[in-house]
Structure formats: structure tokens, C-alpha cells
Protein backbone atom coordinates (compact mmCIF):
# COMPACT_ATOMS: atom_id res chain seq x y z
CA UNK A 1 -56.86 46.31 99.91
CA UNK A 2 -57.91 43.19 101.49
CA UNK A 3 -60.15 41.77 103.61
CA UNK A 4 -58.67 39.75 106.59
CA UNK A 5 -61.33 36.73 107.65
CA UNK A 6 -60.06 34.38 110.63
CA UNK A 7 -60.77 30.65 110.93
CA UNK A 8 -61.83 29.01 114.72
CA UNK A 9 -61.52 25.70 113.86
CA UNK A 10 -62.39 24.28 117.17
CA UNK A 11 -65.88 25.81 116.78
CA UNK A 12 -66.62 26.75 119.69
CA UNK A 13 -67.58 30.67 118.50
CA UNK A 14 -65.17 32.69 120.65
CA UNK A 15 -64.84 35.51 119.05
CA UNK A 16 -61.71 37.02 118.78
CA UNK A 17 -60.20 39.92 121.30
CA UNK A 18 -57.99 42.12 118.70
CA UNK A 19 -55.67 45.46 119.97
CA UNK A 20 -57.76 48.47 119.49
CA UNK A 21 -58.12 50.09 116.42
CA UNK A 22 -57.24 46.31 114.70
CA UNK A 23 -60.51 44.52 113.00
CA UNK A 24 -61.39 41.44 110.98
CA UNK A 25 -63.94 41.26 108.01
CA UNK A 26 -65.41 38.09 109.97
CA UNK A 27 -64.54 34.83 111.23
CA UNK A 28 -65.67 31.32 110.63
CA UNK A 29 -66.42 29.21 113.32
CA UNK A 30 -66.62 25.63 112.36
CA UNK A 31 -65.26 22.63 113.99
CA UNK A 32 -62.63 20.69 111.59
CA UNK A 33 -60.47 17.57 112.29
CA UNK A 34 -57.92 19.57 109.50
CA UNK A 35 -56.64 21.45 107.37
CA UNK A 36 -58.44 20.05 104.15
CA UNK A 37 -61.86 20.14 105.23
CA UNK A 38 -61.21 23.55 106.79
CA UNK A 39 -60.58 24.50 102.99
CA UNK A 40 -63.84 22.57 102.29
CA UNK A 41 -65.22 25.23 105.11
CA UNK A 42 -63.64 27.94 103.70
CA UNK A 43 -65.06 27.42 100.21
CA UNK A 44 -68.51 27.30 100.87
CA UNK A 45 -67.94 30.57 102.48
CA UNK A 46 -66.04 32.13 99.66
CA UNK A 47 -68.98 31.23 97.47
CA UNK A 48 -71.39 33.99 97.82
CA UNK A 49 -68.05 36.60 98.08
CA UNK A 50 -66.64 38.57 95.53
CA UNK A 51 -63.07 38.84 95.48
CA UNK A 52 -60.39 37.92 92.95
CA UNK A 53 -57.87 36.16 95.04
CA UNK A 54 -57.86 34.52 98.46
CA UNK A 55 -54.80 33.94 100.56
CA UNK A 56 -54.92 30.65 102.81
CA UNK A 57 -52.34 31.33 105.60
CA UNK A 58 -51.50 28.98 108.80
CA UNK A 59 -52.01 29.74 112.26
CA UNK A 60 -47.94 30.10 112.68
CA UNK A 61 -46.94 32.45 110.50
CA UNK A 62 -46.18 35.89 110.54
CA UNK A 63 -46.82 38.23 108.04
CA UNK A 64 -46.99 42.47 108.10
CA UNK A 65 -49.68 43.99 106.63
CA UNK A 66 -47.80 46.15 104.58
CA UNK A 67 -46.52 42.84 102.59
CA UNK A 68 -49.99 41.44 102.25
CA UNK A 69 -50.72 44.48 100.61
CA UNK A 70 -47.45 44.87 98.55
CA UNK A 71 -47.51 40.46 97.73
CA UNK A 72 -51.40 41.50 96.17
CA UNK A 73 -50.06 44.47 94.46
CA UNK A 74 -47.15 42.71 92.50
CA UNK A 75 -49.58 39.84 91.70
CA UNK A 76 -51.92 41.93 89.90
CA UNK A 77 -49.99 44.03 87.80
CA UNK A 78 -48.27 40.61 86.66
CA UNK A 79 -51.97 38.72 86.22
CA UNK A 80 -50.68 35.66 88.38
CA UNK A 81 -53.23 33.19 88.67
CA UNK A 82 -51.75 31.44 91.57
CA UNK A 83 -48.56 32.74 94.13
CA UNK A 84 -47.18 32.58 97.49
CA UNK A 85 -45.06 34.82 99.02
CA UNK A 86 -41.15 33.26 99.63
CA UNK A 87 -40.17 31.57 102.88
CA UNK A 88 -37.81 33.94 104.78
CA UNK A 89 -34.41 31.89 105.85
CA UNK A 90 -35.03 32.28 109.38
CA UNK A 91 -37.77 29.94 109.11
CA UNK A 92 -38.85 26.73 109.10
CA UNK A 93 -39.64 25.10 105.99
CA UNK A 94 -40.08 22.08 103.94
CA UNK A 95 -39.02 22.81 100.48
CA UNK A 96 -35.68 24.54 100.26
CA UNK A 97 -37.22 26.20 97.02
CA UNK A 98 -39.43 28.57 98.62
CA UNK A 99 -36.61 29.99 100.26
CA UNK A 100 -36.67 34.05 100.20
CA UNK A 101 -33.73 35.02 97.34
CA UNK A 102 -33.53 38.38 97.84
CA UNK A 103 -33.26 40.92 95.35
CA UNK A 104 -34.91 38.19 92.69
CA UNK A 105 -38.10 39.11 90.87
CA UNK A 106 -41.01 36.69 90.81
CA UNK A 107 -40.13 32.95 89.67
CA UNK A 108 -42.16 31.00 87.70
CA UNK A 109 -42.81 27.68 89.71
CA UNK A 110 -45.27 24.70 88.57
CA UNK A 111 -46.92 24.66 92.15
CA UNK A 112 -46.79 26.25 95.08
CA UNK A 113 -47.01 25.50 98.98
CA UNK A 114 -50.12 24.95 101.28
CA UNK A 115 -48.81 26.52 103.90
CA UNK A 116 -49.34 30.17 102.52
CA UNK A 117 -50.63 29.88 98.58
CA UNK A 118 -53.07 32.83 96.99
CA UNK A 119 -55.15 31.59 94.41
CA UNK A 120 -57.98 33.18 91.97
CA UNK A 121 -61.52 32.70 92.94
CA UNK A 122 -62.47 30.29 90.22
CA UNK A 123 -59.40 28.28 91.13
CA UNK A 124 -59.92 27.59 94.67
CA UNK A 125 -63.57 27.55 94.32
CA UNK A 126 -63.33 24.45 91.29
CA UNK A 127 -61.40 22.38 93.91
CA UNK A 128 -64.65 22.30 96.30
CA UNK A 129 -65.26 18.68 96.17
CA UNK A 130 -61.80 17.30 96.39
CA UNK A 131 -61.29 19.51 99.84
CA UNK A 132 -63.60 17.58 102.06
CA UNK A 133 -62.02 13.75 100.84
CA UNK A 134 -58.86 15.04 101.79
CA UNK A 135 -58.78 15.86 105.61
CA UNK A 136 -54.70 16.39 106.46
CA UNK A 137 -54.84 18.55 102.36
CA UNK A 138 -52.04 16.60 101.77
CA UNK A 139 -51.15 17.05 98.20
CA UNK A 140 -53.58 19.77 97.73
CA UNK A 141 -51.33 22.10 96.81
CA UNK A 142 -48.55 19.85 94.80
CA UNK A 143 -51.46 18.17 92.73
CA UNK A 144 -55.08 19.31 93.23
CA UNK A 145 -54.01 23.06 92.36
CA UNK A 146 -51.94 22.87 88.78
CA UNK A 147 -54.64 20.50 87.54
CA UNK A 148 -57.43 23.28 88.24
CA UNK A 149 -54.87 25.44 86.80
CA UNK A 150 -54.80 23.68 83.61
CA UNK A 151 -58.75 22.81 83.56
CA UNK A 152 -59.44 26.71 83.66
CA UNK A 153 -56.23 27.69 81.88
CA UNK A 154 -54.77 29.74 84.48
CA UNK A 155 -51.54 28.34 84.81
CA UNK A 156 -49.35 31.87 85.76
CA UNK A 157 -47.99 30.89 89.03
CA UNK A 158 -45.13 32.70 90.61
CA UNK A 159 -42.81 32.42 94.01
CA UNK A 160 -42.84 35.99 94.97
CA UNK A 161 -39.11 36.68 96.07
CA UNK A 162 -39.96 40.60 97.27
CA UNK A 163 -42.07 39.40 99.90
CA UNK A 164 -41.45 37.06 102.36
CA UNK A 165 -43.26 35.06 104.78
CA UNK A 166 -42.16 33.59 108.47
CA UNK A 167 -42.57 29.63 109.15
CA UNK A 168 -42.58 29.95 113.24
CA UNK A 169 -42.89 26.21 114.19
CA UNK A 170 -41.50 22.97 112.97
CA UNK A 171 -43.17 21.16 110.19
CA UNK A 172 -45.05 17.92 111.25
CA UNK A 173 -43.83 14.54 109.44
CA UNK A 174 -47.75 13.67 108.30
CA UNK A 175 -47.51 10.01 110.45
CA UNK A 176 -50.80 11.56 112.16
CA UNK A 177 -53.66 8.98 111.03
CA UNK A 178 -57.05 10.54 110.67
CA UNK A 179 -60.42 8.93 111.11
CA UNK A 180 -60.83 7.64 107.60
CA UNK A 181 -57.51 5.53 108.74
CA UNK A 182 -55.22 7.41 106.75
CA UNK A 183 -51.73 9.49 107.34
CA UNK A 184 -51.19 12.81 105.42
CA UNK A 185 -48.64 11.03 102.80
CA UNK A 186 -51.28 8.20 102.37
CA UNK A 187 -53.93 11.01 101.33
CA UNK A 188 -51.61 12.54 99.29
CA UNK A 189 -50.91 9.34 96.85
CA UNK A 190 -54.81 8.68 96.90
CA UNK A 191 -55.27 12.36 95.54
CA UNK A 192 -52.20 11.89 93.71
CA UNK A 193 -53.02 8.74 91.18
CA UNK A 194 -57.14 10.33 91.16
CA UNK A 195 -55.78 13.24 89.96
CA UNK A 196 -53.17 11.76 87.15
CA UNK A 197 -56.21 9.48 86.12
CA UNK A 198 -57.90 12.73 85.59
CA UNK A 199 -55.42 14.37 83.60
CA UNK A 200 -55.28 11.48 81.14
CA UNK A 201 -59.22 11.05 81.07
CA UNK A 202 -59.57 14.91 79.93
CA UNK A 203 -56.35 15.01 78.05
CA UNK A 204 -55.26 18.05 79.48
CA UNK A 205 -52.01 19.84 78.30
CA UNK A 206 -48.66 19.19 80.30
CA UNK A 207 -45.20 18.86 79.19
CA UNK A 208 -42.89 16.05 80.54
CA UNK A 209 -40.91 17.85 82.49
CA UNK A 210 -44.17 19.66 84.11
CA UNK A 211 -45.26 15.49 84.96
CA UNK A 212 -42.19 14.84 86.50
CA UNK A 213 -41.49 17.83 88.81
CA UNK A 214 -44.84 18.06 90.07
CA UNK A 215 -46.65 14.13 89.83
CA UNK A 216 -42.97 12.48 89.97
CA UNK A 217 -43.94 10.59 86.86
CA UNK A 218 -41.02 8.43 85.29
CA UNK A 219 -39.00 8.11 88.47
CA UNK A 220 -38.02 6.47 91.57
CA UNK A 221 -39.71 8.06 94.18
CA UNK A 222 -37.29 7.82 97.13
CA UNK A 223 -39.62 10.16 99.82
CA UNK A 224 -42.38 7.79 99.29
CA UNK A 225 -40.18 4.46 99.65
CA UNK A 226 -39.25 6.12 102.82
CA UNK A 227 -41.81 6.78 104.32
CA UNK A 228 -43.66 3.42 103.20
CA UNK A 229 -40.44 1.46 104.86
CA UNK A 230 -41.06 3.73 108.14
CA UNK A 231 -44.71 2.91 108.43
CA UNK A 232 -44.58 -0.64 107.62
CA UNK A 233 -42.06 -0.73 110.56
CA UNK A 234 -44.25 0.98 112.72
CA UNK A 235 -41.91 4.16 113.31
């Protein structure tokens, strides 16, 4: 059982007007430029709730409740610590990885995607005062998470093939700059190297092959070279 909690992020307190016999547990109304200090929102929230895992989803996708409830159910009885359900083909997506296999159990992944991840209260709740520096969350889920992971030792995180999820629009290149004169990728390198200094400054346990797939360490990093080229053009 869950308990469904809505964000208005243009905080302007509308309430919203749900079919009858549909409800929410609450919802938040508080005005955020994006997504990261909406998680900075949604955290000081979460604070005072009890719960063991909270499920960030996007405005544009669709999800039946009947999968919620079946996604939760496989989680627990295999004590993941962080999950998302798979992107169904029919979607939209960044990562050709998420992609719904179907008929495959869970998959062991080293992170998972911001667009729909479920994380353990002490995870999401550790990340507190990285959310608010971050405003586009840019990274968030690539880097922030798997270091909480490995600061609290939770580090079971699965894609969760039996369920899938529905990406409805297209997914935004991150050239939007935000008022601390940044783009998404930009935010995501800062968090990036302040998170790798991190991991080296409290020695904290990953494997080579962890560094590379999720911090790119030890390579040429063509999707940054890119997108440095295209900025520096002015495209």
C-alpha cells in the first residue's frame, strides 16, 4: 500500500480536482524553478513521515496503480535499497538500458534514472543538502544516489523488468540555463567532480569498473566533448 502525495510546483495552492472515488494523501504546494530543488521540497516534507521507500515520478508519465503496488511488492521481498521500474518501448527515453525486457527478472544496475527512481528513506533523506545546489538535478541520480548508497551501505539497486513505466513526452537536451547561470550538463559535472572528491576524501568502497560506468573515470568522455563544442558555439 502506498500513499500517493502530488507536487504543485507553481505554488499557487490549487488544489487538485480528482474523478470521484480517486484521492491523494496530500499535496505540496511550493513554487520551484526545478526539478532539484523540488527534491529539496520534497525532503523536508518526507522528514517528519514514516515510510520505507519513496517513489519520485514526473509529471509525464503514466503508471497503473496496480504496478505501483506490484513494483513495491517485488522490491521488498528482494530488500532493494534503490529501483525503478523499466521504460516500456513505446516510450521516450534517454538510456536505451532502462528499456522494458520482458519476461527478465530484476537486473542489478549501479544507478538508476531520475525520471522515475524509488529510494529508501535514509537514502533520499541523506542527499538533503546537495538537492537545493542543484536546481535542473542533473546528475542526481547518476552520481549523488550510489554515493549515499555506499555512505549508508545500501547499495541493492535493481531495474525492475516486470513492471514498466510510460515516458509520454520527449526528453529535453539540458541547454536550459538557470539563474545561478548554469545548464543541466554544467550542474551535472559540478556535482560530478564534488562528489568524486568525496569519494576519495572518505575512502569509500568502489570497484573500477563501478568508477567507470557510473563517474566515467579513465575515459574519453565523448557526451561531454559534445555538448561543450555545442555550447561554446552557441547552439
Amino acid at each position: 500500500m502506498f500513499r500517493p502525495i502530488l507536487f504543485n510546483y507553481s505554488g499557487n495552492g490549487v488544489q487538485p480536482k480528482l474523478p470521484e472515488g480517486k484521492f491523494v494523501a496530500d499535496c505540496i504546494s511550493v513554487k520551484t524553478e526545478f526539478k532539484g530543488v523540488l527534491l529539496y521540497e520534497a525532503c523536508k516534507y518526507t522528514k517528519a513521515l514514516d515510510y520505507t521507500y519513496i517513489g519520485l515520478l514526473d509529471d509525464d508519465q503514466a503508471i497503473s496503480v496496480s504496478s505501483l503496488n506490484k513494483l513495491l511488492n517485488i522490491a521488498t521481498e528482494n530488500a532493494f535499497d534503490v529501483f525503478q521500474p523499466a521504460v516500456s518501448a513505446n516510450s521516450y527515453y534517454s538510456h536505451a538500458m532502462f528499456v522494458q525486457k520482458k519476461g527478465h527478472l530484476p537486473e542489478p544496475m549501479h544507478w538508476v534514472e531520475i525520471m522515475s527512481p524509488f529510494l529508501r528513506k535514509e537514502i533520499f533523506e541523506s542527499g538533503e543538502q546537495f538537492y537545493k545546489s542543484n536546481i535542473s538535478s542533473y546528475g542526481i541520480d547518476r552520481y549523488l544516489f550510489p554515493y549515499l548508497q555506499r555512505r549508508l551501505n545500501q547499495n541493492n539497486t535493481a531495474l525492475i523488468h516486470e513492471v514498466s513505466i510510460r515516458h509520454l513526452k520527449p526528453v529535453t537536451d539540458g541547454s536550459k540555463k538557470f539563474s545561478n547561470g548554469l545548464d543541466a550538463r554544467q550542474e551535472g559535472e559540478v556535482l560530478r567532480k564534488k562528489v568524486l572528491a568525496l569519494i576519495q576524501s572518505e575512502g569509500l568502497n568502489f570497484s573500477e569498473e563501478a568508477l567507470q560506468s557510473i563517474y566515467e573515470t579513465g575515459k574519453f568522455r565523448w557526451q561531454k566533448w559534445k555538448y561543450d563544442v555545442k555550447r561554446s558555439l552557441g547552439m
